[in-house]
C-alpha atoms as a PDB file:
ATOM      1  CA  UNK A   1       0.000   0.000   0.000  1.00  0.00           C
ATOM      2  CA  UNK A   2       1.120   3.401  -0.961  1.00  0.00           C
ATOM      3  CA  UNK A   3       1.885   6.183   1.657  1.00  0.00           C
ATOM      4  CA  UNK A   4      -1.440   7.966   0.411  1.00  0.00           C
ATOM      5  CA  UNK A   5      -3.061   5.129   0.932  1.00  0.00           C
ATOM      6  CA  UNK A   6      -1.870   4.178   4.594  1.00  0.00           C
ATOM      7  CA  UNK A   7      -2.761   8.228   5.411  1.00  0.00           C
ATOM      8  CA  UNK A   8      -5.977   8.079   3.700  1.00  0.00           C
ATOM      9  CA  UNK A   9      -6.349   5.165   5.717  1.00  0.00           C
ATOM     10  CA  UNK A  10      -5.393   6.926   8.831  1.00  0.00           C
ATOM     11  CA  UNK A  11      -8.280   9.832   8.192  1.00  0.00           C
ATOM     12  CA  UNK A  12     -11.063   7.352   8.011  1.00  0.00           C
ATOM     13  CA  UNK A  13      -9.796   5.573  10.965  1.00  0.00           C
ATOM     14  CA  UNK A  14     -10.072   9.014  13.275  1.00  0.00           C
ATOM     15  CA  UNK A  15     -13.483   9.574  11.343  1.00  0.00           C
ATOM     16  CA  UNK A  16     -14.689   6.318  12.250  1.00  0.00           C
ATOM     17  CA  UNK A  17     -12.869   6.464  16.053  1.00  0.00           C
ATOM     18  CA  UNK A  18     -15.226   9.836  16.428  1.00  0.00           C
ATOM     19  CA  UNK A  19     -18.319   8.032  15.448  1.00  0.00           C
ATOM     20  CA  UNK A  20     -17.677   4.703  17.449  1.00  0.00           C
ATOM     21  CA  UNK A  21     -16.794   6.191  20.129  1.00  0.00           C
ATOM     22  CA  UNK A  22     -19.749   8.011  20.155  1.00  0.00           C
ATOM     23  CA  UNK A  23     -22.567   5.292  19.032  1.00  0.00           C
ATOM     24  CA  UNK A  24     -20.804   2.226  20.099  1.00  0.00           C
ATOM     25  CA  UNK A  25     -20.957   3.336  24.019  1.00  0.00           C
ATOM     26  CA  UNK A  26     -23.879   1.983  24.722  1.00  0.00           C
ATOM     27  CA  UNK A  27     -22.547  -1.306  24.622  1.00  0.00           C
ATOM     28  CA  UNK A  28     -20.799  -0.818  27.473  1.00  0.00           C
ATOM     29  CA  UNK A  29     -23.814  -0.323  29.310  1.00  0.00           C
ATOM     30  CA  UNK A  30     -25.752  -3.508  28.656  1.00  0.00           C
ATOM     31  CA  UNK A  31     -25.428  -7.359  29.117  1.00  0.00           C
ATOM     32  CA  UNK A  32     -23.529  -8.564  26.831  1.00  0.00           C
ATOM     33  CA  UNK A  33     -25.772 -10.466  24.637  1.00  0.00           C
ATOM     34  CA  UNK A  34     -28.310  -7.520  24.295  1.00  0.00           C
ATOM     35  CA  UNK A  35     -25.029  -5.565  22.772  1.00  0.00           C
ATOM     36  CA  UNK A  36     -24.320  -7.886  20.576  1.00  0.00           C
ATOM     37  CA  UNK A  37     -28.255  -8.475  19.102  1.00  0.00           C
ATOM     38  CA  UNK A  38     -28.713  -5.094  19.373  1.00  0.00           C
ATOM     39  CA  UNK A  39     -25.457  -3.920  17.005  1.00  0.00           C
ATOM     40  CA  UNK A  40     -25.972  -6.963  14.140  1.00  0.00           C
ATOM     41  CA  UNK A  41     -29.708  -5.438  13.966  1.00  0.00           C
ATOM     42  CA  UNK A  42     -28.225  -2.224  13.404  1.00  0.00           C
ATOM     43  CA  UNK A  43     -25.901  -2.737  10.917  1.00  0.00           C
ATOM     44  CA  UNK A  44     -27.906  -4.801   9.311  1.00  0.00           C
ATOM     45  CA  UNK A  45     -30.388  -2.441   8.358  1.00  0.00           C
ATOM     46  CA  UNK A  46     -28.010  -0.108   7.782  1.00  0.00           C
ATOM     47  CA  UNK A  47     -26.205  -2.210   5.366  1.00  0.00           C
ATOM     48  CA  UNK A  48     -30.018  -2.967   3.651  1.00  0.00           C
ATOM     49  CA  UNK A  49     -30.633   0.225   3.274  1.00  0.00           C
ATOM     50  CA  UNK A  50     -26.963   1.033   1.725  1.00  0.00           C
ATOM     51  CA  UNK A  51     -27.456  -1.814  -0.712  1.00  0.00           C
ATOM     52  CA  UNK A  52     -31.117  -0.999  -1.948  1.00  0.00           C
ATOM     53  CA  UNK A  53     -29.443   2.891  -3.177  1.00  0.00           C
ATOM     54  CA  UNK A  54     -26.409   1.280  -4.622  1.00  0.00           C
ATOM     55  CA  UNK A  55     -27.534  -1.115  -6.540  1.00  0.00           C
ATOM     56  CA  UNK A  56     -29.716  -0.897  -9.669  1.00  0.00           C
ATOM     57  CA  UNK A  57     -33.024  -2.511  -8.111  1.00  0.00           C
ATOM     58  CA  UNK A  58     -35.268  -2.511 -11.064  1.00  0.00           C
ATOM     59  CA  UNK A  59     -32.506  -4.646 -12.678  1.00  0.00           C
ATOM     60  CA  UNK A  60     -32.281  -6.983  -9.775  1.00  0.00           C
ATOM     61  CA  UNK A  61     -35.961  -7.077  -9.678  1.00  0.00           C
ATOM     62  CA  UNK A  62     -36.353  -8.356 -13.318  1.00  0.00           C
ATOM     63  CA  UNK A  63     -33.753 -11.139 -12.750  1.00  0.00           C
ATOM     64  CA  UNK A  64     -35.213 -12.209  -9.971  1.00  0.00           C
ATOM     65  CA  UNK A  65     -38.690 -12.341 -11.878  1.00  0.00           C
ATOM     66  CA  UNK A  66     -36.897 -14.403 -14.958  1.00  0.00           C
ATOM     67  CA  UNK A  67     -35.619 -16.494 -12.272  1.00  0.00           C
ATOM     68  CA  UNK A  68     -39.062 -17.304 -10.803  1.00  0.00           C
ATOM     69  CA  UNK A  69     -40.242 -17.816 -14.586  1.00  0.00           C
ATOM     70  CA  UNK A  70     -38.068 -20.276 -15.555  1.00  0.00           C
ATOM     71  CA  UNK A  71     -38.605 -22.492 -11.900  1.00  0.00           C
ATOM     72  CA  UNK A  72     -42.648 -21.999 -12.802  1.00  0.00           C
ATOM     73  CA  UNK A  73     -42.027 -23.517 -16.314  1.00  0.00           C
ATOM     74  CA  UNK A  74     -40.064 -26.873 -15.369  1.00  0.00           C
ATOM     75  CA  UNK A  75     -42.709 -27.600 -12.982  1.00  0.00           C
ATOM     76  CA  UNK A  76     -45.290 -27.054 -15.998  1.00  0.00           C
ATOM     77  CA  UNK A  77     -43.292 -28.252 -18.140  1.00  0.00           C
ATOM     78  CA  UNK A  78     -41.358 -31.398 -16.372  1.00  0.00           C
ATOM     79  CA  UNK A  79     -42.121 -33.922 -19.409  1.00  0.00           C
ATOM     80  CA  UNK A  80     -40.309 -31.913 -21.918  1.00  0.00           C
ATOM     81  CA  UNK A  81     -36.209 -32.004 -22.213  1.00  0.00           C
ATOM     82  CA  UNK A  82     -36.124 -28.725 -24.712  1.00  0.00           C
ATOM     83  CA  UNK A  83     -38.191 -26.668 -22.341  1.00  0.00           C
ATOM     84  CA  UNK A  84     -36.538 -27.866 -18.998  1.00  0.00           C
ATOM     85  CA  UNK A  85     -32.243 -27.520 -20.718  1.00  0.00           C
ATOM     86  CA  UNK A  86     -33.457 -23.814 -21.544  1.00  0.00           C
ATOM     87  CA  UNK A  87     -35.078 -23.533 -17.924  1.00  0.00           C
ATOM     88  CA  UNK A  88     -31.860 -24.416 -16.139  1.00  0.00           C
ATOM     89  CA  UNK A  89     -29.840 -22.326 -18.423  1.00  0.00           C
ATOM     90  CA  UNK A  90     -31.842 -19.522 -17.985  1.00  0.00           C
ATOM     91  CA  UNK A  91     -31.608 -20.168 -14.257  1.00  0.00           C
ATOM     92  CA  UNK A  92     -27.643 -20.223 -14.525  1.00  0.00           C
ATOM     93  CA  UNK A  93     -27.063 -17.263 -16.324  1.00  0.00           C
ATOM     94  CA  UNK A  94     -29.995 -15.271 -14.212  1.00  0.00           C
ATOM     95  CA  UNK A  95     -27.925 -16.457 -10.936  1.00  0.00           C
ATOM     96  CA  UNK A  96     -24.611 -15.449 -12.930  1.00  0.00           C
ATOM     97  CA  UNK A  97     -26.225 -12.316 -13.293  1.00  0.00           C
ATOM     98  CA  UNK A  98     -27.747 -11.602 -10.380  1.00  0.00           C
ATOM     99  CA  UNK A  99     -23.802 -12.709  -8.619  1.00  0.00           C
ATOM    100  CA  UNK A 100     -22.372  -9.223 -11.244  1.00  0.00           C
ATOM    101  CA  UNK A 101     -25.166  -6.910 -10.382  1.00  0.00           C
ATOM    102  CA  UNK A 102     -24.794  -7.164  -6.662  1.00  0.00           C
ATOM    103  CA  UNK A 103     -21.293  -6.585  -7.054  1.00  0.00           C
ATOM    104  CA  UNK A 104     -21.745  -2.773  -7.425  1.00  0.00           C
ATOM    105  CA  UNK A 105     -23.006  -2.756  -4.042  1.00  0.00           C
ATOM    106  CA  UNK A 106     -20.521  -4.714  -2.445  1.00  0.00           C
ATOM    107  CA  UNK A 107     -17.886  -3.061  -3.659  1.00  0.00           C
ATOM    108  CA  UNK A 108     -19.749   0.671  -2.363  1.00  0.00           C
ATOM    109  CA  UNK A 109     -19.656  -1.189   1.101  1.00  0.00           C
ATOM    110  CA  UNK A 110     -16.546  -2.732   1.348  1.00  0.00           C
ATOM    111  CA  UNK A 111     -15.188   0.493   3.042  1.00  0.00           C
ATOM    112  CA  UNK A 112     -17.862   1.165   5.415  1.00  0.00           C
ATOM    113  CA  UNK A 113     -17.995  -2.337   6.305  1.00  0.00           C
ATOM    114  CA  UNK A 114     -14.450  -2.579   6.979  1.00  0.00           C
ATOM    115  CA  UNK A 115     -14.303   0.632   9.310  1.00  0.00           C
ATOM    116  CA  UNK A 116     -17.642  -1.002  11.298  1.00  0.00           C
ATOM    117  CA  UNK A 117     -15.741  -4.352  11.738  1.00  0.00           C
ATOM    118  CA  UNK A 118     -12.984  -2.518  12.957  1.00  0.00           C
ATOM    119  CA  UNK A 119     -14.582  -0.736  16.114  1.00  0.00           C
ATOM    120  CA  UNK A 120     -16.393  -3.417  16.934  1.00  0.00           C
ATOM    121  CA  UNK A 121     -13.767  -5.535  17.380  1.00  0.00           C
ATOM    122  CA  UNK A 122     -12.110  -2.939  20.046  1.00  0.00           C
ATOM    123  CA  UNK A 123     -14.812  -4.078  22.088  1.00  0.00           C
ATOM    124  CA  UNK A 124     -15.263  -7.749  21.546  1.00  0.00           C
ATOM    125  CA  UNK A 125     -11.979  -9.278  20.291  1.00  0.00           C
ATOM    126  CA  UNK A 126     -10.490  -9.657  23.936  1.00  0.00           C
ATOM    127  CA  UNK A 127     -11.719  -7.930  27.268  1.00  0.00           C
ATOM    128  CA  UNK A 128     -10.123  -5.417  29.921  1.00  0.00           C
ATOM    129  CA  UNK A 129      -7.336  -6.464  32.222  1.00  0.00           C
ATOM    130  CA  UNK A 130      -8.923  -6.887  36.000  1.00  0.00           C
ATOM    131  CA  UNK A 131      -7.505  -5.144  39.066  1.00  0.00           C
ATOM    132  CA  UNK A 132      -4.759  -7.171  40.392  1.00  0.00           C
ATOM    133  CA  UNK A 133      -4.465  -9.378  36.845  1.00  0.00           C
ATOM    134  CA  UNK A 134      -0.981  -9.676  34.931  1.00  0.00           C
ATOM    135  CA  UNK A 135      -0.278  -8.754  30.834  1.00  0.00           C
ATOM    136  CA  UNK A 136       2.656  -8.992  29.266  1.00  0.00           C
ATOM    137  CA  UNK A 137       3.568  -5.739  27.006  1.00  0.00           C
ATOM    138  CA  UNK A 138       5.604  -5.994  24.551  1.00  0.00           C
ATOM    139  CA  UNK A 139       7.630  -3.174  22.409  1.00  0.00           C
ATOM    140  CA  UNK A 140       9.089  -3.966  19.257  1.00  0.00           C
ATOM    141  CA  UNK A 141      11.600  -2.026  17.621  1.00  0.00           C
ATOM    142  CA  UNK A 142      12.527  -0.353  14.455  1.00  0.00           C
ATOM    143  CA  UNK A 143      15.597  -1.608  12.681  1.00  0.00           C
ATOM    144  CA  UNK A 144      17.433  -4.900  11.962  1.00  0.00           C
ATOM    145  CA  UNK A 145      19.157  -6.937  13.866  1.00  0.00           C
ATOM    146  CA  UNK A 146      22.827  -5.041  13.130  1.00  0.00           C
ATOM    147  CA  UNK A 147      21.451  -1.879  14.393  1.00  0.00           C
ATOM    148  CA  UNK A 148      22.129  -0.127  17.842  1.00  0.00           C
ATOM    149  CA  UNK A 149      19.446  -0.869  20.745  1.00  0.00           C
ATOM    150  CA  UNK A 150      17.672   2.244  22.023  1.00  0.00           C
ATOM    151  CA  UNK A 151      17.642   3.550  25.649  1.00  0.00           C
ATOM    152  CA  UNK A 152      14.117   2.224  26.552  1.00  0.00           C
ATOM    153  CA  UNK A 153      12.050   2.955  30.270  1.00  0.00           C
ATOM    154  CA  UNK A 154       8.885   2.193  31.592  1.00  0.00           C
ATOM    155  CA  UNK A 155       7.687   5.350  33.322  1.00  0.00           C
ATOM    156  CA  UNK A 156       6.053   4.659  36.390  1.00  0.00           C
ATOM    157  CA  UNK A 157       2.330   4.424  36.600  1.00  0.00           C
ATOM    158  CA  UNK A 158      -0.358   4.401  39.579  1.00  0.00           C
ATOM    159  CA  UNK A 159      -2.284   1.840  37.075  1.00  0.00           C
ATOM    160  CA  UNK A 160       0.169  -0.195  36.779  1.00  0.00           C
ATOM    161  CA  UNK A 161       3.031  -1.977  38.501  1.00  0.00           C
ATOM    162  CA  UNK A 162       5.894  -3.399  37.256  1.00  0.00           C
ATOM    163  CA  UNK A 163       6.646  -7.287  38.030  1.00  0.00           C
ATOM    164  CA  UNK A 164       9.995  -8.052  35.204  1.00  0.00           C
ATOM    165  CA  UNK A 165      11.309  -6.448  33.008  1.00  0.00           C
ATOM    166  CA  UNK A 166      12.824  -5.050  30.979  1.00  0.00           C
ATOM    167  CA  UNK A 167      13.408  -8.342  28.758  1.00  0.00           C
ATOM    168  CA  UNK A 168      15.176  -7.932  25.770  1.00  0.00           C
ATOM    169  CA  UNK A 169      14.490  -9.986  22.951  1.00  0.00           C
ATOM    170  CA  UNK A 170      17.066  -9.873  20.803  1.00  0.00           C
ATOM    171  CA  UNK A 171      16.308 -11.891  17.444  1.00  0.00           C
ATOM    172  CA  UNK A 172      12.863 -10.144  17.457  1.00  0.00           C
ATOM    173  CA  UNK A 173      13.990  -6.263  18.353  1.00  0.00           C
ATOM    174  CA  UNK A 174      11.218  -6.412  21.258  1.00  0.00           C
ATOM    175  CA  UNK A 175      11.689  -5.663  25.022  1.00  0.00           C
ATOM    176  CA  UNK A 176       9.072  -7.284  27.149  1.00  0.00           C
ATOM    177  CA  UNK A 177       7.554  -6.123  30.857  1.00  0.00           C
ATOM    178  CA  UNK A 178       4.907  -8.162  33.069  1.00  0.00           C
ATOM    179  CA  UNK A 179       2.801  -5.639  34.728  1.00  0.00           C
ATOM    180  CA  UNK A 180       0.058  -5.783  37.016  1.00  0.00           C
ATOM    181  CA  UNK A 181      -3.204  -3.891  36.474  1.00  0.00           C
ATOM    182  CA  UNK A 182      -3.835  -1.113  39.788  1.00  0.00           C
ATOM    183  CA  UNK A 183      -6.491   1.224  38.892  1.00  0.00           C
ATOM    184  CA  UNK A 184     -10.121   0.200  37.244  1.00  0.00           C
ATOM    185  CA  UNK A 185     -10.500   3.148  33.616  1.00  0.00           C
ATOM    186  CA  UNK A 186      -8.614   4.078  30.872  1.00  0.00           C
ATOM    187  CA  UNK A 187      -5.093   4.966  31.283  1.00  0.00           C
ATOM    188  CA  UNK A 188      -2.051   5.764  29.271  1.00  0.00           C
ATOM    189  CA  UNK A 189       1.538   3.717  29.786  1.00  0.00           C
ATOM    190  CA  UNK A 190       4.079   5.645  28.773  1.00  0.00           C
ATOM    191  CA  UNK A 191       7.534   4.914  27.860  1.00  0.00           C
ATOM    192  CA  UNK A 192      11.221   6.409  27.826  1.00  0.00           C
ATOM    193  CA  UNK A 193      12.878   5.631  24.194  1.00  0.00           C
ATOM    194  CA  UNK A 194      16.267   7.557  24.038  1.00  0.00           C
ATOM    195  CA  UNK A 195      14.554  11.340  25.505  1.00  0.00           C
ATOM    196  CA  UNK A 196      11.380  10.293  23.270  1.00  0.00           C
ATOM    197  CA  UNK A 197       7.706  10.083  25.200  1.00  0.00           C
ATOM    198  CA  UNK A 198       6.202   7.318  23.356  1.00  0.00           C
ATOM    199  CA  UNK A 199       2.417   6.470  24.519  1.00  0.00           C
ATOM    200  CA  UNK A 200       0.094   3.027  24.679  1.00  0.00           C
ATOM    201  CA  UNK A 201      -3.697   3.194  25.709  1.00  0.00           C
ATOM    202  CA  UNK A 202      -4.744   0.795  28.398  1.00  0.00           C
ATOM    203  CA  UNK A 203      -7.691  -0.113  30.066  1.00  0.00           C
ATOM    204  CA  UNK A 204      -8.594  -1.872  33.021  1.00  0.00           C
ATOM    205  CA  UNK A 205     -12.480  -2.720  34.510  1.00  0.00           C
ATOM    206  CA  UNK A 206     -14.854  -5.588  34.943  1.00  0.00           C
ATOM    207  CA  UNK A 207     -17.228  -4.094  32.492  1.00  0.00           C
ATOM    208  CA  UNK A 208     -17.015  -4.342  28.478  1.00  0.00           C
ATOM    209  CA  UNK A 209     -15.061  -1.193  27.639  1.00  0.00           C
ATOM    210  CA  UNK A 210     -13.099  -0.705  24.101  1.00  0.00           C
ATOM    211  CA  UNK A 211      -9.886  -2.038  23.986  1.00  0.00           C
ATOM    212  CA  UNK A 212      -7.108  -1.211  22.120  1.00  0.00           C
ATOM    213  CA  UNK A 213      -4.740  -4.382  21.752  1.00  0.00           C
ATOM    214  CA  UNK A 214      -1.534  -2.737  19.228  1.00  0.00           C
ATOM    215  CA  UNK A 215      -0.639   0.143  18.678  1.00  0.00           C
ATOM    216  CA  UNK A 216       0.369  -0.133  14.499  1.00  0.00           C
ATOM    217  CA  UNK A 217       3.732   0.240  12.798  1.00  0.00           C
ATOM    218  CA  UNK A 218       3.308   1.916   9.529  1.00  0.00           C
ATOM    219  CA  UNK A 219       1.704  -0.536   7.555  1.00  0.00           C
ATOM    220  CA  UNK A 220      -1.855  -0.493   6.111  1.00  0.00           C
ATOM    221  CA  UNK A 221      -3.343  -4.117   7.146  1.00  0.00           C
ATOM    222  CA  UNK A 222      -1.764  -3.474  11.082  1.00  0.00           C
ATOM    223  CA  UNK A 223      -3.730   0.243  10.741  1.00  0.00           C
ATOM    224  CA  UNK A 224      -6.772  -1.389   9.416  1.00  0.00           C
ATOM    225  CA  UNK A 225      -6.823  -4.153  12.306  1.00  0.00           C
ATOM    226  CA  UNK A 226      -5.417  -1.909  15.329  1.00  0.00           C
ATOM    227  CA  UNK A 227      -7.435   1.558  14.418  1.00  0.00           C
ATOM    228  CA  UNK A 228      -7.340   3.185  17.917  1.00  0.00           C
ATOM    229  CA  UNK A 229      -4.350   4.642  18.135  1.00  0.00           C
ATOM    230  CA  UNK A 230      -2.047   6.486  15.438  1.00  0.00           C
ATOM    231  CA  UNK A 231       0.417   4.359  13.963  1.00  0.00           C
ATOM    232  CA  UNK A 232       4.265   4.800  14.752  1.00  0.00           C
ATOM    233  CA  UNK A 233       5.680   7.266  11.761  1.00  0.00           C
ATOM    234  CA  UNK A 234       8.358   5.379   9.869  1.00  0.00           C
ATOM    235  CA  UNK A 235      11.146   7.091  11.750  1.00  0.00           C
ATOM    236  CA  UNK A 236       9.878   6.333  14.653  1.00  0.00           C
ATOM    237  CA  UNK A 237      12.825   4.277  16.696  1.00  0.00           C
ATOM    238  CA  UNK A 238       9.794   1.996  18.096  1.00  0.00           C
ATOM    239  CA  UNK A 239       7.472   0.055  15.486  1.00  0.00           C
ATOM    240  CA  UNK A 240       4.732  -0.770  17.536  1.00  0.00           C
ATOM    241  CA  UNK A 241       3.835  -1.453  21.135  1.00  0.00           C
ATOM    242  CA  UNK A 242       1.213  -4.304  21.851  1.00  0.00           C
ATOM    243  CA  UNK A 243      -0.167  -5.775  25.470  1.00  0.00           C
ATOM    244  CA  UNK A 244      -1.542  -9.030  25.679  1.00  0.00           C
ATOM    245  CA  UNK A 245      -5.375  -8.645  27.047  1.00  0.00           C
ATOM    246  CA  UNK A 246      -7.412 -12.028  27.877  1.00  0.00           C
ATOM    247  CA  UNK A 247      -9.985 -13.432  25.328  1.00  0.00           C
ATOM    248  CA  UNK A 248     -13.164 -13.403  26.232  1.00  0.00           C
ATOM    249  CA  UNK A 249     -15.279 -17.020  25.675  1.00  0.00           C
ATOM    250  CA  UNK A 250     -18.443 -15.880  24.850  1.00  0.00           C
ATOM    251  CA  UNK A 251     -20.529 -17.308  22.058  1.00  0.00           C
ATOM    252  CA  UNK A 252     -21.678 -14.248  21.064  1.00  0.00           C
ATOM    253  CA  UNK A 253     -19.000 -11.602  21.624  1.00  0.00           C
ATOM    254  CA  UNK A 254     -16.273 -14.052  22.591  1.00  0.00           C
ATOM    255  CA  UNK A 255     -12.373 -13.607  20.321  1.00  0.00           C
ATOM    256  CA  UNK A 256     -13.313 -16.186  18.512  1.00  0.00           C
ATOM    257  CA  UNK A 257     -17.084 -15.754  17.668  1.00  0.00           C
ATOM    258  CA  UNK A 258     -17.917 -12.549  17.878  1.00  0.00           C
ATOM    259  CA  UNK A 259     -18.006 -12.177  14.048  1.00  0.00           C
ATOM    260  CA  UNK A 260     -19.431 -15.067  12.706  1.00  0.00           C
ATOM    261  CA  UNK A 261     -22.582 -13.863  15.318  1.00  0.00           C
ATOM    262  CA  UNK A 262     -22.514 -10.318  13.656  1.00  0.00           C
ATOM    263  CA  UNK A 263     -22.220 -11.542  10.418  1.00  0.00           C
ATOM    264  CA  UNK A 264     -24.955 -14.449  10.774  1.00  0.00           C
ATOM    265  CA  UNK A 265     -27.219 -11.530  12.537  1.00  0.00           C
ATOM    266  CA  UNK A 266     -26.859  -8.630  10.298  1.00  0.00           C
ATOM    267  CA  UNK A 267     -27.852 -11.064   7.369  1.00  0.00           C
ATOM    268  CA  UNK A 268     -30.612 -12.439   9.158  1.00  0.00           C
ATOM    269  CA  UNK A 269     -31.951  -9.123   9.759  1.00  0.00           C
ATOM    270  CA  UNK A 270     -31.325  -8.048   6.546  1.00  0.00           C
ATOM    271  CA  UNK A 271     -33.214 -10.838   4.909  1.00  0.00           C
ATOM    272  CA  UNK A 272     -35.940 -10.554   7.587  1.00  0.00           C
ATOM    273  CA  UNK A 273     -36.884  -6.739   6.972  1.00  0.00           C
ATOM    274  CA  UNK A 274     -35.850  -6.610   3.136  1.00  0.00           C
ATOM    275  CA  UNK A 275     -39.896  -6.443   2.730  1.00  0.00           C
ATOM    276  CA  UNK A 276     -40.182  -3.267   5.433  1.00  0.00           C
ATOM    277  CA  UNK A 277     -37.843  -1.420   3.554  1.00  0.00           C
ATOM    278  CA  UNK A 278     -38.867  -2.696  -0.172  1.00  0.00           C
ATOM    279  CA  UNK A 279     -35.911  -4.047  -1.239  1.00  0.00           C
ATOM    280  CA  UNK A 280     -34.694  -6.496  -4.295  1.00  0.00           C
ATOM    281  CA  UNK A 281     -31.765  -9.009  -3.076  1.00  0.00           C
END
């Protein structure tokens, strides 16, 4: 990816940080599972709404009819092989068609989608450290393995406490510190790197709260996963700094489920209400 494209990338992130920050907060607020319904009906309509005035509909509407046409005549026609071959091919090309058309859509969404998928997951991929529980952080460094290691300190922090560290880690550039969580909110840990402040977000609580896992290096798929925080600027001596939260195991908004719910949800809804809002899928 281009440097345009890793800064234009950058200016949607802050754009969509803004308006997550904003709409997704209510999450924090209710059980879990009410969250989770509550955002897949959401974006789900949202996302029917986007597709019905970016796609051509009258065109989706008359393949859909030719589809139904051609399924009426082989059960009228079942006892002759002519009428049936052109039936199924008919069928084919109508699904082969219908597959192009809802492309344009798609492709419209791919961007929104992408920047939706991305907050969410700062509240469901893992969940806040607990008072009293242990991360590892982790910095990694800038540079190859020939170049000169940087003067690097953890400032000290009423949120957190230091248990080892620093651990250097030589054949990765990375220097490692178990902490201990103190203080239940949202903090900053801030480190040392030869006279430079470098910051990392970090949260602690017992409620769902948005989480920021990495802070990027400047790269456009770690900006896209991680958007929370700015990304380290290439000359930046540290490339990024990442803490390891717990998973969560929830079926619904667990690490490793959370989006096949949304996904199975939003379409659901979608598919439920496509009559409410007159739409052609």
């Amino acid at each position: 990816m281009s440097d345009f494209g890793i800064r234009l990338t950058i200016l949607l992130n802050q754009l969509a940080n803004s308006i997550g920050q904003l709409l997704l907060s209510p999450i924090g607020l209710l059980p879990e599972y009410a969250g989770a319904v509550l955002v897949a009906t959401v974006t789900g309509i949202l996302m029917l709404i986007g597709f019905k005035y970016s796609s051509p509909q009258s065109t989706i509407k008359k393949i859909r009819n030719g589809i139904k046409a051609e399924l009426l005549a082989l059960s009228l026609f079942k006892d002759s092989v002519t009428v049936n071959l052109i039936s199924q091919i008919k069928i084919v090309l109508g699904a082969v068609q219908s597959i192009l058309v809802s492309l344009i859509p798609i492709a419209c969404m791919i961007v929104p989608v992408t920047l939706v998928l991305g907050q969410l997951s700062l509240w469901w991929q893992v969940r806040p450290l607990h008072v009293d529980e242990e991360a590892v952080i982790t910095v990694n460094l800038a540079g190859n393995e020939d170049s000169s290691w940087p003067s690097v300190n953890l400032h000290p922090s009423s949120s957190i406490a230091s248990t080892l560290g620093p651990v250097r880690i030589r054949s990765k550039r990375a220097i490692c510190w178990n902490i201990v969580a103190k203080e239940p909110g949202y903090h900053r840990i801030l480190f040392d790197v030869d006279g430079q402040e470098i910051e990392k977000q970090f949260v602690i609580g017992n409620s769902p709260m948005r989480v920021s896992i990495r802070r990027p290096e400047w790269k456009w798929t770690d900006i896209v996963l991680h958007p929370a925080e700015a990304p380290f600027l290439p000359q930046s001596p540290v490339k990024s700094i990442e803490i390891q939260y717990p998973s969560t195991s929830s079926w619904i908004a667990g690490s490793n489920s959370w989006l096949a719910f949304w996904f199975i949800g939003s379409t659901i809804t979608a598919f439920c209400l496509r009559g409410v809002f007159n739409v052609n899928l």
